[in-house]
PDB file of N, CA and C in Angstrom:
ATOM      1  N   UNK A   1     -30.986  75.438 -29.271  1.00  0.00           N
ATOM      2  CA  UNK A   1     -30.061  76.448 -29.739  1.00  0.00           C
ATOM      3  C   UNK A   1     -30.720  77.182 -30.914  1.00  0.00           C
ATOM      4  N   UNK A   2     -30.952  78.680 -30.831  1.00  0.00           N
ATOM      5  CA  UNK A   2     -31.227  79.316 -31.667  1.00  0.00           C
ATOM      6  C   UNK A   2     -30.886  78.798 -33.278  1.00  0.00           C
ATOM      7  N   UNK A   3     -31.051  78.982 -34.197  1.00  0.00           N
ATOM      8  CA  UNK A   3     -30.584  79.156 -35.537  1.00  0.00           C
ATOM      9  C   UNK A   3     -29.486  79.793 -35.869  1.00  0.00           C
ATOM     10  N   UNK A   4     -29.544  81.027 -35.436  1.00  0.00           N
ATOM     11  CA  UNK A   4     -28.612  82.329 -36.114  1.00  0.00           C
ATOM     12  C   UNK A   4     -27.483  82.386 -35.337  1.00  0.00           C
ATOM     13  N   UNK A   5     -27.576  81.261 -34.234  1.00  0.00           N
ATOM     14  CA  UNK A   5     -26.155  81.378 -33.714  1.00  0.00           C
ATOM     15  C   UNK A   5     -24.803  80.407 -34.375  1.00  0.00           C
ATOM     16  N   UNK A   6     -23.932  80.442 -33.557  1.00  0.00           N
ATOM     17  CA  UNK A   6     -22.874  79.602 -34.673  1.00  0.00           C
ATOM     18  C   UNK A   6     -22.264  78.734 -33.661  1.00  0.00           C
ATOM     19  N   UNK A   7     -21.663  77.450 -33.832  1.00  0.00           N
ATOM     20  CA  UNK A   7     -21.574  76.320 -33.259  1.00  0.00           C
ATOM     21  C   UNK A   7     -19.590  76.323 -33.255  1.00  0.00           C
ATOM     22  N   UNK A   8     -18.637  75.825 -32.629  1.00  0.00           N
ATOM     23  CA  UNK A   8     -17.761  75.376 -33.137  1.00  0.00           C
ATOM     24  C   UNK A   8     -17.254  74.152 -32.688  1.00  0.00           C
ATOM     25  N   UNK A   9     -16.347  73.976 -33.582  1.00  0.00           N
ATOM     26  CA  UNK A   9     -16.471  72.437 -33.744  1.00  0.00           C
ATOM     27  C   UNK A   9     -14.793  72.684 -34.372  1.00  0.00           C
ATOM     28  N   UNK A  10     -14.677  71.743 -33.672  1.00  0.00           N
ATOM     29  CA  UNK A  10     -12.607  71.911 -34.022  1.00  0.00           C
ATOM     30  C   UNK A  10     -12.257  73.363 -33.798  1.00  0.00           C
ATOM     31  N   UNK A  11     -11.509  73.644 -34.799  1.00  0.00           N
ATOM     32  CA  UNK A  11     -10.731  75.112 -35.032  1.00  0.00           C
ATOM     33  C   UNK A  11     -11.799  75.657 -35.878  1.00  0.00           C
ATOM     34  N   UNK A  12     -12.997  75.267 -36.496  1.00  0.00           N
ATOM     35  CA  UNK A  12     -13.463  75.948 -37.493  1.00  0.00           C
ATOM     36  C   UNK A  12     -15.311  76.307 -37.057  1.00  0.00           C
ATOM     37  N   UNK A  13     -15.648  77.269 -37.502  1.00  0.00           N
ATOM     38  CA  UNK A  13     -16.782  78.093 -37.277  1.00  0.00           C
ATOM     39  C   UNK A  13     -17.499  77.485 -38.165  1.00  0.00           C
ATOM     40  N   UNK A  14     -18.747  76.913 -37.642  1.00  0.00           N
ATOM     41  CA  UNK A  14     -19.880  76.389 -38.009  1.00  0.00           C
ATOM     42  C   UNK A  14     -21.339  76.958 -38.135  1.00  0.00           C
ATOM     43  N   UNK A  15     -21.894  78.138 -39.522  1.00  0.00           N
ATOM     44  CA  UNK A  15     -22.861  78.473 -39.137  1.00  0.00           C
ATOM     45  C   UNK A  15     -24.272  77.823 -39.501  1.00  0.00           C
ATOM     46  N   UNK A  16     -25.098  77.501 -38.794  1.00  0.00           N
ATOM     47  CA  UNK A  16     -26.433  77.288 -38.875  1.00  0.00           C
ATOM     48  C   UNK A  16     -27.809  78.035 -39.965  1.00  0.00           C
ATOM     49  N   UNK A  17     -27.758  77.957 -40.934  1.00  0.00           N
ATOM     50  CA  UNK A  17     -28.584  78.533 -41.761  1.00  0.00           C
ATOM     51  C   UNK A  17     -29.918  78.089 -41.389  1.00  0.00           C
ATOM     52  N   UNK A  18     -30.837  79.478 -42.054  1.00  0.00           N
ATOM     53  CA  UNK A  18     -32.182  79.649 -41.486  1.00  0.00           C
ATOM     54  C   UNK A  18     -33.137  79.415 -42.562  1.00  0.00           C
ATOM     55  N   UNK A  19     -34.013  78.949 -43.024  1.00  0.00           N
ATOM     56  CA  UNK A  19     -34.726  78.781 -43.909  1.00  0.00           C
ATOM     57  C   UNK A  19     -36.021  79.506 -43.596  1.00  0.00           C
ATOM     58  N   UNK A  20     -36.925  80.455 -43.646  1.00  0.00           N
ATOM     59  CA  UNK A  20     -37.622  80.868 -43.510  1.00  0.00           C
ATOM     60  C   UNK A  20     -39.109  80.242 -44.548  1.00  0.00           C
ATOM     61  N   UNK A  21     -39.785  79.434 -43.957  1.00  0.00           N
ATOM     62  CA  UNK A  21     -40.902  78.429 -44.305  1.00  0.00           C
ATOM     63  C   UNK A  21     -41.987  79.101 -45.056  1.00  0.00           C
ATOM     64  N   UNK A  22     -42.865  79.837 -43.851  1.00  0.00           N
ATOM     65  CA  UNK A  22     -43.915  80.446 -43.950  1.00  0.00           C
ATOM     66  C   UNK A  22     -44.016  81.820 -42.393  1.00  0.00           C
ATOM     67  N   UNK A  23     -44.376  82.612 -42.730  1.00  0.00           N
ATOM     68  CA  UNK A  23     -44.699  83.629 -41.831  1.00  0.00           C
ATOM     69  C   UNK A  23     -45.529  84.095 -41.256  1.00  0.00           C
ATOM     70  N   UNK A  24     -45.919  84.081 -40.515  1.00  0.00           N
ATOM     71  CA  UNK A  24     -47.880  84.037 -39.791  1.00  0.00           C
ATOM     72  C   UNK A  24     -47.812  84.375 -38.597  1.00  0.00           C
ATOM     73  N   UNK A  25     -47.927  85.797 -38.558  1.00  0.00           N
ATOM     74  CA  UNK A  25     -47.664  86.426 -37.514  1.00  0.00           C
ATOM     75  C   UNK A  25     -48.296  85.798 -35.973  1.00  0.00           C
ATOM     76  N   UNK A  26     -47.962  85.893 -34.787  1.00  0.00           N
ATOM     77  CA  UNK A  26     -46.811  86.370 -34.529  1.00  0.00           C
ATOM     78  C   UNK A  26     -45.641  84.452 -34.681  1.00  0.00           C
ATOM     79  N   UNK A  27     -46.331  83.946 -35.653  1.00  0.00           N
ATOM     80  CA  UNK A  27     -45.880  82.637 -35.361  1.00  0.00           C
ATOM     81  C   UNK A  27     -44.452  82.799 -36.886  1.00  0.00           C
ATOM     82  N   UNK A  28     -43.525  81.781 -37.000  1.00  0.00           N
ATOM     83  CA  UNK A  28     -42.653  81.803 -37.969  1.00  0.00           C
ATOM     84  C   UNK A  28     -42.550  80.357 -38.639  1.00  0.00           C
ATOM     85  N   UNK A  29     -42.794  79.319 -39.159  1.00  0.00           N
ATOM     86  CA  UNK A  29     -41.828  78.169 -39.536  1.00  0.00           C
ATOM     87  C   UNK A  29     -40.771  78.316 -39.886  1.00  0.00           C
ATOM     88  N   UNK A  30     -39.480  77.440 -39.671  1.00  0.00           N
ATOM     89  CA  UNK A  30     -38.413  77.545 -40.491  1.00  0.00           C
ATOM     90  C   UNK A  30     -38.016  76.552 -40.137  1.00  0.00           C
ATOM     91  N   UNK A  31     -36.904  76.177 -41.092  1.00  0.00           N
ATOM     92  CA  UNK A  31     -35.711  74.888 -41.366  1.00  0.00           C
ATOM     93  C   UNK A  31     -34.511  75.153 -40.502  1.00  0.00           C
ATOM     94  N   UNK A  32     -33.765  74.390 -39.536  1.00  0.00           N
ATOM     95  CA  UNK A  32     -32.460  75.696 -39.206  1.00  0.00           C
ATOM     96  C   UNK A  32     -31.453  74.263 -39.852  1.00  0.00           C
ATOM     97  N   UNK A  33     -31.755  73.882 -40.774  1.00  0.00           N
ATOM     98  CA  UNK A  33     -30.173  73.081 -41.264  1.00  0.00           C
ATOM     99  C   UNK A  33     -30.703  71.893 -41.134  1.00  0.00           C
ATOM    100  N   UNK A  34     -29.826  70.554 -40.897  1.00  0.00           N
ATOM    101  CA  UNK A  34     -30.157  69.462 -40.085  1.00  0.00           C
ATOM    102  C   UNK A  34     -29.456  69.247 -38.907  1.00  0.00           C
ATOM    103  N   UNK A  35     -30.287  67.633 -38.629  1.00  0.00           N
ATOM    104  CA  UNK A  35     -29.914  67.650 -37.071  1.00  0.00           C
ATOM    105  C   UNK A  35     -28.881  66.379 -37.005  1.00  0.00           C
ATOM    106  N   UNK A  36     -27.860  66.993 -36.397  1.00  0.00           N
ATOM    107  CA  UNK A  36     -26.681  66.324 -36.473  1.00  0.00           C
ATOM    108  C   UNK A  36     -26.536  64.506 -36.112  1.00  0.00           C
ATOM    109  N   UNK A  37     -27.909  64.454 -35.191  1.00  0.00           N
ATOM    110  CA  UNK A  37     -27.574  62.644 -34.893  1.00  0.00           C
ATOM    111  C   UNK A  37     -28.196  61.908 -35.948  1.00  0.00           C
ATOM    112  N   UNK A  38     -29.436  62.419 -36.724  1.00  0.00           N
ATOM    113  CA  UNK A  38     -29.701  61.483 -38.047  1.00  0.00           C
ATOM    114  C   UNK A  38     -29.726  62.211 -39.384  1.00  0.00           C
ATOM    115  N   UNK A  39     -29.266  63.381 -39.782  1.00  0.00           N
ATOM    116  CA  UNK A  39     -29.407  64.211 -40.602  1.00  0.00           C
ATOM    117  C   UNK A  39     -30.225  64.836 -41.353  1.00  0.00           C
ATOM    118  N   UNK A  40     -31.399  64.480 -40.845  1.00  0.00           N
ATOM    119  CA  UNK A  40     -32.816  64.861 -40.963  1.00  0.00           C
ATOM    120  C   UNK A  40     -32.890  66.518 -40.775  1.00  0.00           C
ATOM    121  N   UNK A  41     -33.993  67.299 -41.402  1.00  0.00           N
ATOM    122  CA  UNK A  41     -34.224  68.438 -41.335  1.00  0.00           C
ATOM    123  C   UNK A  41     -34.695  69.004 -40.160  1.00  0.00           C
ATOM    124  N   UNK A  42     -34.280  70.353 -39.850  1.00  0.00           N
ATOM    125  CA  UNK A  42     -34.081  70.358 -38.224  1.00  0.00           C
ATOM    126  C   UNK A  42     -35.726  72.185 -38.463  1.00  0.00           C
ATOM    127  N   UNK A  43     -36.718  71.387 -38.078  1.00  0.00           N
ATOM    128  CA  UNK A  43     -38.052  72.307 -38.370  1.00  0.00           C
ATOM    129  C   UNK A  43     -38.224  73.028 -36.870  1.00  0.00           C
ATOM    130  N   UNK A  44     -38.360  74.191 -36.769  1.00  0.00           N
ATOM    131  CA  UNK A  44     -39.118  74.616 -35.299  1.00  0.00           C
ATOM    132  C   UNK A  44     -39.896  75.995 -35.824  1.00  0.00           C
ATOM    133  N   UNK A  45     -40.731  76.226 -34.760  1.00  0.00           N
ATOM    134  CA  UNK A  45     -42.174  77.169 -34.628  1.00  0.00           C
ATOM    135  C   UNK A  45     -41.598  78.370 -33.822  1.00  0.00           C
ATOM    136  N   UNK A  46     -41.153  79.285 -34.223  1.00  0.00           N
ATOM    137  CA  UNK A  46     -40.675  80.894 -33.464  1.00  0.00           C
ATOM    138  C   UNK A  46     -41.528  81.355 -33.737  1.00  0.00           C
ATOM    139  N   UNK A  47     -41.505  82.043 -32.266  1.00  0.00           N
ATOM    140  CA  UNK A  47     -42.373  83.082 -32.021  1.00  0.00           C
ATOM    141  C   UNK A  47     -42.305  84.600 -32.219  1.00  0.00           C
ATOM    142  N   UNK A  48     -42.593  85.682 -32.109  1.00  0.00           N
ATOM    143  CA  UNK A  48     -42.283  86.707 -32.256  1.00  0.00           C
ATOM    144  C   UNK A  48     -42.284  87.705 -30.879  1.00  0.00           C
ATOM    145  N   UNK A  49     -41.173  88.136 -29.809  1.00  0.00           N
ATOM    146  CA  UNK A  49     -40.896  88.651 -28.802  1.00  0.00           C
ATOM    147  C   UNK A  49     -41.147  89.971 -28.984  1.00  0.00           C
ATOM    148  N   UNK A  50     -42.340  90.597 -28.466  1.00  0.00           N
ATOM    149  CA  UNK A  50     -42.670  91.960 -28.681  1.00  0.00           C
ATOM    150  C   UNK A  50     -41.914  92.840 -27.869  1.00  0.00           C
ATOM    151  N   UNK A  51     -40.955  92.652 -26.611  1.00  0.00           N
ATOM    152  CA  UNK A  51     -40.226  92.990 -25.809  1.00  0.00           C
ATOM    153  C   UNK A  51     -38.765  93.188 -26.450  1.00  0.00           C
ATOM    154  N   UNK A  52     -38.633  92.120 -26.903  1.00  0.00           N
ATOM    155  CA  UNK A  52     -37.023  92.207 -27.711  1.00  0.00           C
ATOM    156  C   UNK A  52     -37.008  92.742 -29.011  1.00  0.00           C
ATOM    157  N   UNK A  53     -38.126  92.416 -29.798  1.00  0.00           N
ATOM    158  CA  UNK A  53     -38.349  92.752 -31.032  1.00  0.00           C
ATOM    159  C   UNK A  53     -38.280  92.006 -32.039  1.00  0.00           C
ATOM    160  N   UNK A  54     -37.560  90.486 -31.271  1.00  0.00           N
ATOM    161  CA  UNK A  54     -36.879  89.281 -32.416  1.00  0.00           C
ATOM    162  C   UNK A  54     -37.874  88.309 -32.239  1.00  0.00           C
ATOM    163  N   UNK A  55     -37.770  87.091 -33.040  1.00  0.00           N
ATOM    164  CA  UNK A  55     -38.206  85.688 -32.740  1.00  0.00           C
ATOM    165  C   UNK A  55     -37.180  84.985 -32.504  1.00  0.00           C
ATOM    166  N   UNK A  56     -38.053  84.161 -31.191  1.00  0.00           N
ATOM    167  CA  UNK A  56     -37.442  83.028 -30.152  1.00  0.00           C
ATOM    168  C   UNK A  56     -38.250  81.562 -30.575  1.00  0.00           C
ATOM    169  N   UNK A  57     -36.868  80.754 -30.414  1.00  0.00           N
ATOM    170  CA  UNK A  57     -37.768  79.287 -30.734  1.00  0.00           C
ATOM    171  C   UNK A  57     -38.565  79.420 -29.741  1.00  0.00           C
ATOM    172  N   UNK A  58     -40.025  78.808 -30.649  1.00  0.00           N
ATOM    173  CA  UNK A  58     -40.763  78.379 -29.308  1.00  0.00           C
ATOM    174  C   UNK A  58     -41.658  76.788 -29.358  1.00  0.00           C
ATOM    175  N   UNK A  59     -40.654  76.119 -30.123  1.00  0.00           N
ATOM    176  CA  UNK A  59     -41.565  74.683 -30.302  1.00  0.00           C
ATOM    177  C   UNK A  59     -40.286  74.185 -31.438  1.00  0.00           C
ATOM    178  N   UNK A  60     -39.833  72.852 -31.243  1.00  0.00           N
ATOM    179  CA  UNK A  60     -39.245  72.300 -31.841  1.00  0.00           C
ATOM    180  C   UNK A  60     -40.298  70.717 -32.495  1.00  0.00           C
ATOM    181  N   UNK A  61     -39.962  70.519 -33.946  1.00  0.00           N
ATOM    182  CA  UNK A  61     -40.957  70.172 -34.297  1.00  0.00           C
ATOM    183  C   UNK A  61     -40.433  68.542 -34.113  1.00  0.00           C
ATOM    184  N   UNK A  62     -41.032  67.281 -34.456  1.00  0.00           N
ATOM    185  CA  UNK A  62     -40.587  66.277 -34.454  1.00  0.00           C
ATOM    186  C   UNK A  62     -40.216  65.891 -36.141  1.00  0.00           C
ATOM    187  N   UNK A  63     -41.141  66.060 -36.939  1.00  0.00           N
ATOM    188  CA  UNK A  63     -40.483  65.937 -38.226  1.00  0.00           C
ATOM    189  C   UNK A  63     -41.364  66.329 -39.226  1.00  0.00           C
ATOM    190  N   UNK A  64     -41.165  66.649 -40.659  1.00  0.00           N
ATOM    191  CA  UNK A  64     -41.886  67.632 -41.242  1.00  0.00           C
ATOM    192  C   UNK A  64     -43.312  67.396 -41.715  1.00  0.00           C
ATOM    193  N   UNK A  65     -43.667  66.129 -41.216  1.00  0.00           N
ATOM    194  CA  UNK A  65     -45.509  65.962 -40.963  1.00  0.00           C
ATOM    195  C   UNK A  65     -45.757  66.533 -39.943  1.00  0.00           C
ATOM    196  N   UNK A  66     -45.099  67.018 -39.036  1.00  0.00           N
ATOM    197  CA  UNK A  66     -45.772  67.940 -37.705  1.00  0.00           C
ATOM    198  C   UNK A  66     -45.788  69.237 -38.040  1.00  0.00           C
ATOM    199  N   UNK A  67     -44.281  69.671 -39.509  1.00  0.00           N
ATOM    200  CA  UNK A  67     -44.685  70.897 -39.981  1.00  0.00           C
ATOM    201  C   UNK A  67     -45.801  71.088 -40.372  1.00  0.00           C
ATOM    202  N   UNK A  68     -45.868  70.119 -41.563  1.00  0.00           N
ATOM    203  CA  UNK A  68     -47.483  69.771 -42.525  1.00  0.00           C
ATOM    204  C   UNK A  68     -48.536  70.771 -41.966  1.00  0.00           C
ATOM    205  N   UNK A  69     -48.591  69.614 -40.613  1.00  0.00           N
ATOM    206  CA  UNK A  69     -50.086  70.173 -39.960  1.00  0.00           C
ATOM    207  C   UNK A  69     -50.214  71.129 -39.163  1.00  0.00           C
ATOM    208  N   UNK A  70     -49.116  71.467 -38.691  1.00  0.00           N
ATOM    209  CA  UNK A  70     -49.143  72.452 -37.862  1.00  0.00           C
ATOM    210  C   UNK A  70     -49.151  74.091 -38.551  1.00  0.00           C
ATOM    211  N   UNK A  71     -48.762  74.058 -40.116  1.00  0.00           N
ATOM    212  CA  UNK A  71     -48.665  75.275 -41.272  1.00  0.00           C
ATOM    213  C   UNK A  71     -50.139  75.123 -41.524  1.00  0.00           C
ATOM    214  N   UNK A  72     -50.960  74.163 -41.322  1.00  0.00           N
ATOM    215  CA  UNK A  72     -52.342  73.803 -42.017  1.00  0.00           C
ATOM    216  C   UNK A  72     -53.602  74.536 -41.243  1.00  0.00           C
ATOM    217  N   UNK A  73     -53.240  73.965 -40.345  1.00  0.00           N
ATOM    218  CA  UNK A  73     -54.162  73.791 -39.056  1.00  0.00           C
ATOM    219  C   UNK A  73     -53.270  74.979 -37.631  1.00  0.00           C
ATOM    220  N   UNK A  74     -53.782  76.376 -37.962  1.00  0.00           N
ATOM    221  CA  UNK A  74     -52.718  77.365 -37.333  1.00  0.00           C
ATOM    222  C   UNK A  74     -53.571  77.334 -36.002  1.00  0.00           C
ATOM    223  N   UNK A  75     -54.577  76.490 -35.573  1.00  0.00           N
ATOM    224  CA  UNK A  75     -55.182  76.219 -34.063  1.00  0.00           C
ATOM    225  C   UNK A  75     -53.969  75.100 -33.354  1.00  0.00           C
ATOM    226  N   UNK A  76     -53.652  74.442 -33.975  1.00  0.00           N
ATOM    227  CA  UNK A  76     -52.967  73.640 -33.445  1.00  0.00           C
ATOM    228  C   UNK A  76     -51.221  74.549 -33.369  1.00  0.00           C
ATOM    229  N   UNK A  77     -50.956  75.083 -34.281  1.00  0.00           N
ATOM    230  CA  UNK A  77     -50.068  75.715 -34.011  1.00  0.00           C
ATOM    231  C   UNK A  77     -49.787  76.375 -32.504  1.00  0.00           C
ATOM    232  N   UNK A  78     -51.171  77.600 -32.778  1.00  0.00           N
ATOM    233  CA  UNK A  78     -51.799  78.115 -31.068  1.00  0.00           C
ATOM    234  C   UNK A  78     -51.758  77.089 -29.558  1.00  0.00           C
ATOM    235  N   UNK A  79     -52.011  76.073 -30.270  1.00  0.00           N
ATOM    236  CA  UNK A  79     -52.240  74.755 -28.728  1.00  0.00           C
ATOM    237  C   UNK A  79     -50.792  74.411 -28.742  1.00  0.00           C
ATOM    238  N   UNK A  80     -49.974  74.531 -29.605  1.00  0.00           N
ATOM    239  CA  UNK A  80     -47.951  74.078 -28.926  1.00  0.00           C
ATOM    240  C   UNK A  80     -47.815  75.284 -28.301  1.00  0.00           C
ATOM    241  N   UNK A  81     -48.199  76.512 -28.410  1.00  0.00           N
ATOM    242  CA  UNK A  81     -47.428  77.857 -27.900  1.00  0.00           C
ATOM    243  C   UNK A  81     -47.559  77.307 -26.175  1.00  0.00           C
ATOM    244  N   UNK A  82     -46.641  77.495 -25.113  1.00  0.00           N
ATOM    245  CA  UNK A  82     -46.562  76.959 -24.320  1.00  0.00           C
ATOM    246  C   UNK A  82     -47.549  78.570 -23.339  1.00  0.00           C
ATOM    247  N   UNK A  83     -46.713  79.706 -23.572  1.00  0.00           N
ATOM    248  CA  UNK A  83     -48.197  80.721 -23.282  1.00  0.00           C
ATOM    249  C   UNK A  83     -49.530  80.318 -22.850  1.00  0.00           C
ATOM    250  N   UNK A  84     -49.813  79.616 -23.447  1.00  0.00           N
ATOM    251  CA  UNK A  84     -51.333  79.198 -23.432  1.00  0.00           C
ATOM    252  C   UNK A  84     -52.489  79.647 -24.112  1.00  0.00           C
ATOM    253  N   UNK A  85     -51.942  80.070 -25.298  1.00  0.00           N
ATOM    254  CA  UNK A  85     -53.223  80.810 -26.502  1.00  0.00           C
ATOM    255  C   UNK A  85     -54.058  80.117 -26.676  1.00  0.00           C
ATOM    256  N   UNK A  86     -55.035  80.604 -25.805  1.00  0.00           N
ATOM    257  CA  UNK A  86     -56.632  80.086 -26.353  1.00  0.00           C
ATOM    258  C   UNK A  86     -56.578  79.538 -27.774  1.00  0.00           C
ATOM    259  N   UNK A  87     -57.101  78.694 -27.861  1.00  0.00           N
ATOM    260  CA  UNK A  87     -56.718  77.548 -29.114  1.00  0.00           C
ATOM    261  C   UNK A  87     -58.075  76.493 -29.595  1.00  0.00           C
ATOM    262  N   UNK A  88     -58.570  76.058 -30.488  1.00  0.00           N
ATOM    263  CA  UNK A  88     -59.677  75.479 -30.464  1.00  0.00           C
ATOM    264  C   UNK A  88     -60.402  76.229 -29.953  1.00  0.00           C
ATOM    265  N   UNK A  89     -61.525  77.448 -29.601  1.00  0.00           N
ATOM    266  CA  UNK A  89     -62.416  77.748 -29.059  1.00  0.00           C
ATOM    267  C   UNK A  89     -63.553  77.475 -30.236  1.00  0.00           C
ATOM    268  N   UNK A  90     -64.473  77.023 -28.908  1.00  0.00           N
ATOM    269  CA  UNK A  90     -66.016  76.335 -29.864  1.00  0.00           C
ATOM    270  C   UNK A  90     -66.654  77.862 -30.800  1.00  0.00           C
ATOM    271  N   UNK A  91     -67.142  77.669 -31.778  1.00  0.00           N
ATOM    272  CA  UNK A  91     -67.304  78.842 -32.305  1.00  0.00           C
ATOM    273  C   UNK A  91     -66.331  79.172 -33.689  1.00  0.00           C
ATOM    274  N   UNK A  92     -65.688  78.725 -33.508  1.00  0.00           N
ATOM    275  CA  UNK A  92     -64.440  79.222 -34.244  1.00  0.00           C
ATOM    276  C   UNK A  92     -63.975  78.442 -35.697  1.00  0.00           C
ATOM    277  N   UNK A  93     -64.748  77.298 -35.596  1.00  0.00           N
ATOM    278  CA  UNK A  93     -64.699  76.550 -36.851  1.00  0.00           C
ATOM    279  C   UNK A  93     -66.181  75.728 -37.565  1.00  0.00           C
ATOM    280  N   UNK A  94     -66.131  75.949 -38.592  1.00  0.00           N
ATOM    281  CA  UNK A  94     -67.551  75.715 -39.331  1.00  0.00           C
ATOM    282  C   UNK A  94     -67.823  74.571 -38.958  1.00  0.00           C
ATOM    283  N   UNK A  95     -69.578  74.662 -38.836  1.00  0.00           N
ATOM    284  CA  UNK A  95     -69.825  73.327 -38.666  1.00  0.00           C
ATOM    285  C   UNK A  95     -70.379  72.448 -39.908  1.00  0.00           C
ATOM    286  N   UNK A  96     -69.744  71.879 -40.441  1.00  0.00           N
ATOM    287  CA  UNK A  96     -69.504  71.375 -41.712  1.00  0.00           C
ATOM    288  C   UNK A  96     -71.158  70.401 -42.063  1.00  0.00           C
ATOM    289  N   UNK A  97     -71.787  69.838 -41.225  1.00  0.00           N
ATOM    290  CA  UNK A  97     -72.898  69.387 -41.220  1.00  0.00           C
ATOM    291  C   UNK A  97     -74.388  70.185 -41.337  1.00  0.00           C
ATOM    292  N   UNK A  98     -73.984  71.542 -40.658  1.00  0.00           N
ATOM    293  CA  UNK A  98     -74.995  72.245 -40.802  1.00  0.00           C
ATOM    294  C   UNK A  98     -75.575  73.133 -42.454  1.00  0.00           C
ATOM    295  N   UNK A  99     -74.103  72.964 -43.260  1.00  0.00           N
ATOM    296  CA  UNK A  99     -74.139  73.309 -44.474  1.00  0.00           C
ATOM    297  C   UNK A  99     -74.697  72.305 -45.620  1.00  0.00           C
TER     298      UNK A  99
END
């Protein structure tokens, strides 16, 4: 379920707040609240829909060491996009031995 939508629950309107993490195009982090079965922080990876114009979840995270690394390390970010963004290509990261 999106973020920005609203949940109800009894008679009363429940909205979902968005925390906006870090921004890295076309990728987003954010917080959307917590998650209702252990109350833990509820992290996912949106994407940015060049068709619609908005961002769509596109990766729900397991918990905020998967944020960690996944804000760190934006190849690995690329390897959850289900798309299939070329990700890791050889070339692309120093070779730390040769220095």
């Amino acid at each position: 379920m999106p973020c920005s939508r609203s949940r109800r629950r009894g008679s009363s309107l429940k909205l979902n707040t968005m925390d906006v993490i870090l921004e890295r195009y076309p990728y987003r982090y954010v917080q959307c609240g917590t998650l209702e079965i252990n109350g833990m922080p509820d992290y996912r990876i949106q994407k940015f829909d060049e068709w619609t114009r908005r961002y769509k979840d596109m990766y729900l995270l397991d918990n905020g060491i998967q944020l960690d690394y996944a804000i760190e390390d934006f190849e690995y970010t690329k390897w959850l996009d289900p798309a299939g963004v070329p990700c890791y290509v050889k070339g692309d990261v120093y070779d730390m031995e040769s220095r």
